[in-house]
C-alpha atoms as a PDB file:
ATOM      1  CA  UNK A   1       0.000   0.000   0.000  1.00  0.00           C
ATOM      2  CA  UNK A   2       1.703   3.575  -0.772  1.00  0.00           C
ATOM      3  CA  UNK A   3       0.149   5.888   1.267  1.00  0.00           C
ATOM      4  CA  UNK A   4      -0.453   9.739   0.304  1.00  0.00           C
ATOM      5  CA  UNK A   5      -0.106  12.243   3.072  1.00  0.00           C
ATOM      6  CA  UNK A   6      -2.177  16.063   1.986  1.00  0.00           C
ATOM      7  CA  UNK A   7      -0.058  18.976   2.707  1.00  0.00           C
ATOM      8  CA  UNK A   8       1.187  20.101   6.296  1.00  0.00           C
ATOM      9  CA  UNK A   9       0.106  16.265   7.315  1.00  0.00           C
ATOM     10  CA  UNK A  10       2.977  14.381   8.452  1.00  0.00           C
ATOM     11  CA  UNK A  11       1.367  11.249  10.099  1.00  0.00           C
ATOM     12  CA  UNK A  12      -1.399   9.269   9.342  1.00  0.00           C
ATOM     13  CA  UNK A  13      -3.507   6.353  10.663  1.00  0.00           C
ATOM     14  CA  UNK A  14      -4.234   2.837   8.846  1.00  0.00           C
ATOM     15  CA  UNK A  15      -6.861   0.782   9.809  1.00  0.00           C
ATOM     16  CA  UNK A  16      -6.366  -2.557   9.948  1.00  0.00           C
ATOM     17  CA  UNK A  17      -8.696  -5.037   9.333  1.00  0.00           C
ATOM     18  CA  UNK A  18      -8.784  -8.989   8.786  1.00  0.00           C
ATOM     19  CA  UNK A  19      -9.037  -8.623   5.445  1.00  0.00           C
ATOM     20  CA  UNK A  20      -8.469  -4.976   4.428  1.00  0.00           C
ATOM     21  CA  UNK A  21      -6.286  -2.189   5.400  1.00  0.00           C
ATOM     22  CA  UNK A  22      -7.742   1.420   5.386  1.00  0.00           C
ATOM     23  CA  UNK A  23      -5.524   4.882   5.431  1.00  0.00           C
ATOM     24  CA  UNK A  24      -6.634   7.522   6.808  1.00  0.00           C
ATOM     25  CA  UNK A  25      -6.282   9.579   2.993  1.00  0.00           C
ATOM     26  CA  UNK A  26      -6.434   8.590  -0.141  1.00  0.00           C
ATOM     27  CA  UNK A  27      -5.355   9.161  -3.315  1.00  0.00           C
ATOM     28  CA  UNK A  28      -8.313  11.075  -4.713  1.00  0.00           C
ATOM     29  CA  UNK A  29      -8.028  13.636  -1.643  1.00  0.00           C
ATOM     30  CA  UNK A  30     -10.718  11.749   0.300  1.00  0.00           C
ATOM     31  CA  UNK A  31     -10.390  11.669   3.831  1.00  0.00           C
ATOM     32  CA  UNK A  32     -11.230   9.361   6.637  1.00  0.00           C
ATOM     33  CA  UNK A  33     -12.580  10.297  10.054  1.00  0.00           C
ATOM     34  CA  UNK A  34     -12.245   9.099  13.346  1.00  0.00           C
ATOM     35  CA  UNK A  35     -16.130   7.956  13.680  1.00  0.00           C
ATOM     36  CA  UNK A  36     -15.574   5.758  10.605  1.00  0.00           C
ATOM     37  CA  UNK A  37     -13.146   3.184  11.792  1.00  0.00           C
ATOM     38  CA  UNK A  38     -15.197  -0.062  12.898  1.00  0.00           C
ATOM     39  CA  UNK A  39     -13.458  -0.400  15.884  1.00  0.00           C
ATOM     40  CA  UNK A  40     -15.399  -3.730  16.605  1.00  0.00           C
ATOM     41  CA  UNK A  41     -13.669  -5.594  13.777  1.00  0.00           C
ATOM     42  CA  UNK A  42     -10.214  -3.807  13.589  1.00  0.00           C
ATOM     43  CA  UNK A  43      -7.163  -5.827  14.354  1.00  0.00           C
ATOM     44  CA  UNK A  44      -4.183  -2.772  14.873  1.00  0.00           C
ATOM     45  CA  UNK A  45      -4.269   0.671  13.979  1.00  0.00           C
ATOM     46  CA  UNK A  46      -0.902   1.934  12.862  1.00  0.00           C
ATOM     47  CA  UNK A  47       0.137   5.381  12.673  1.00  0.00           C
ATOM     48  CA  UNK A  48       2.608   6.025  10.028  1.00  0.00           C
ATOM     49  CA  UNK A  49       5.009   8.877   9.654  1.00  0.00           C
ATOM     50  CA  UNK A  50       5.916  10.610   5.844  1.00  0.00           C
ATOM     51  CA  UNK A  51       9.520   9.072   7.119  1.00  0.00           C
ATOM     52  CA  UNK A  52       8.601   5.532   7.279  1.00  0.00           C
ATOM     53  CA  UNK A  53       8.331   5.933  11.249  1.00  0.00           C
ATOM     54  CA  UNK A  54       5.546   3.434  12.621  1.00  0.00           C
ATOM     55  CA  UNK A  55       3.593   3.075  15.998  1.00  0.00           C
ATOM     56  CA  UNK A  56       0.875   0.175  15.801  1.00  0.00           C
ATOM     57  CA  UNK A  57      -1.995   0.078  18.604  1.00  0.00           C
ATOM     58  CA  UNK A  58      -3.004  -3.571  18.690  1.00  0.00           C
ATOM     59  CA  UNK A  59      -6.466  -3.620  19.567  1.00  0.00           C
ATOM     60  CA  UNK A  60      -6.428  -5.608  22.910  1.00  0.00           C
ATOM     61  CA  UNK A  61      -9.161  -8.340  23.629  1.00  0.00           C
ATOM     62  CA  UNK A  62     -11.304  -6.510  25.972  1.00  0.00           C
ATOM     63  CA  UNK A  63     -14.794  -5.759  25.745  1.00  0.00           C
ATOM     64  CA  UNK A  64     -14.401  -1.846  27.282  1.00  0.00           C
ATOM     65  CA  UNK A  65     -11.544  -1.215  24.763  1.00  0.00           C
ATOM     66  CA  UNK A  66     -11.326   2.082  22.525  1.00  0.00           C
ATOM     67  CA  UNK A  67      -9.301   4.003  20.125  1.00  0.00           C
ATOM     68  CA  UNK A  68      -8.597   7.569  21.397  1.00  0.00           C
ATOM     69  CA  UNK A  69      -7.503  10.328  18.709  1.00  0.00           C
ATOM     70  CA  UNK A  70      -7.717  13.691  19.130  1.00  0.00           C
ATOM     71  CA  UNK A  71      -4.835  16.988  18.515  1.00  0.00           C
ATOM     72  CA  UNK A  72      -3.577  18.528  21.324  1.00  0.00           C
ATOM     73  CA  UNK A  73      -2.959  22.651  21.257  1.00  0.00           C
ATOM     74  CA  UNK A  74      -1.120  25.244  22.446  1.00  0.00           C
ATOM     75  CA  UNK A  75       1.428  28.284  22.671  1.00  0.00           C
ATOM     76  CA  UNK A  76       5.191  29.037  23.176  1.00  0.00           C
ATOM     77  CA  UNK A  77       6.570  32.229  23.299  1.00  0.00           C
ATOM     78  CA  UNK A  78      10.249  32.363  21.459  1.00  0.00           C
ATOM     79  CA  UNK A  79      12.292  35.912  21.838  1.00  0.00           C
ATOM     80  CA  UNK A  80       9.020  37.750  21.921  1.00  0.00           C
ATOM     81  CA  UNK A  81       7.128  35.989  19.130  1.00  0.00           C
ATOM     82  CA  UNK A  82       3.799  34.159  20.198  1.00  0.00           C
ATOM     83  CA  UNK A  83       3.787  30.571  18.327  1.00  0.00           C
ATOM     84  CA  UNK A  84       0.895  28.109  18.038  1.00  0.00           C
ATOM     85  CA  UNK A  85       1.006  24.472  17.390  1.00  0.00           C
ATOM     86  CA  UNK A  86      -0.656  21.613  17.118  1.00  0.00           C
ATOM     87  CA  UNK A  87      -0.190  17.851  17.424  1.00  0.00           C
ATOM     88  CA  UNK A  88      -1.927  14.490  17.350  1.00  0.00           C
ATOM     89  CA  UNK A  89      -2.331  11.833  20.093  1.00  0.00           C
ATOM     90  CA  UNK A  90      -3.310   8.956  19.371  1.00  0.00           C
ATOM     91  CA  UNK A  91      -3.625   5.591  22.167  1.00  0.00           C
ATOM     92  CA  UNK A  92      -6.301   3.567  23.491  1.00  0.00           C
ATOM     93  CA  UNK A  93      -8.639   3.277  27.063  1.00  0.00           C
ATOM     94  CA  UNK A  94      -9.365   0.630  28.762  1.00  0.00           C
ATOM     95  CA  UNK A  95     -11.924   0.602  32.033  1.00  0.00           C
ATOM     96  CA  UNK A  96     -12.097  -2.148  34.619  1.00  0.00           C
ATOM     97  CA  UNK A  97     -13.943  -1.759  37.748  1.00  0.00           C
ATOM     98  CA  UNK A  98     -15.074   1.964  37.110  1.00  0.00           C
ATOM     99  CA  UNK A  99     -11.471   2.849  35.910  1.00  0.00           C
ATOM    100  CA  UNK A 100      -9.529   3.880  32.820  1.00  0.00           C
ATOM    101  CA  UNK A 101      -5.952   3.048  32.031  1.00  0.00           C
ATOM    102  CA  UNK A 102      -5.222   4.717  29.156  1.00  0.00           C
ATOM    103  CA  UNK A 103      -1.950   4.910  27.027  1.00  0.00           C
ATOM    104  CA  UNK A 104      -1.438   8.117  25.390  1.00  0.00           C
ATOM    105  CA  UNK A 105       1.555   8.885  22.174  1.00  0.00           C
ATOM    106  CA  UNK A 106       2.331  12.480  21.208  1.00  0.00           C
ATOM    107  CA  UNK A 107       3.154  12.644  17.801  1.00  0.00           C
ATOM    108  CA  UNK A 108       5.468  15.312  16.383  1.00  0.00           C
ATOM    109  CA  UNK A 109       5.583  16.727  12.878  1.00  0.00           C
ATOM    110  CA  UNK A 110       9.693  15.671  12.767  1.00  0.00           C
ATOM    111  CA  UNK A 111       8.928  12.194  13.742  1.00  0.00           C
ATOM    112  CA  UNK A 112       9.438  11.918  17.072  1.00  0.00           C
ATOM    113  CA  UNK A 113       6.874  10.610  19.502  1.00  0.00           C
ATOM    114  CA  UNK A 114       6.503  10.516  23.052  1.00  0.00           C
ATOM    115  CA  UNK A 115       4.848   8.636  25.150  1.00  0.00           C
ATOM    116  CA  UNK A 116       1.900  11.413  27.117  1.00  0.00           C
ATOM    117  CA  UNK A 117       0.195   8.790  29.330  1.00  0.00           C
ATOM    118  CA  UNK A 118       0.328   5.527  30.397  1.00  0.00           C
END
């Protein structure tokens, strides 16, 4: 599968399926969302840098388990200058007895990750 990342994307998921794999874009500048990934049937969901770079989520046996996704925000200040960014995190929640573990993975637009939560 080649994957195509839009511009100013520099990761993207792939759903993975017993007998499919889905990427997050596509060639014909469609675009997957979050509430579209069966998360009943999926086997692992991979995140995928431009770089090669790969984290997989295997989904874990467990009837309370869920993807988590969502792009975490914020501001620096740099010699004066006010600078926004913007990152996803990607990981998983599990709850047992009224409780969520959760793991957590920052990922960074260079490649890096780094593990938020867990």
């Amino acid at each position: 599968m080649v994957l195509t990342y839009p511009k100013d994307e520099y990761w993207q998921w792939v759903e993975v399926y017993p007998d499919r794999s889905v990427p997050q874009f596509n060639e014909d500048g469609s675009t997957r969302h979050f509430h579209d990934i069966d998360q009943e049937a999926l086997l692992e969901f991979q995140l995928i840098h431009k770089s090669g770079k790969k984290v997989v989520i295997p989904k874990i046996e467990a009837d309370n388990w869920r993807l988590i996704h969502f792009y975490r925000c914020g501001v620096t200040f740099h010699q004066g200058k006010k600078e926004s960014f913007r990152f996803p995190v990607a990981g998983y929640q599990i709850t047992k007895s009224r409780k969520n573990f959760k793991v957590l993975i920052a990922l960074f637009d260079d490649g890096n990750m780094k593990i938020l939560y867990e």
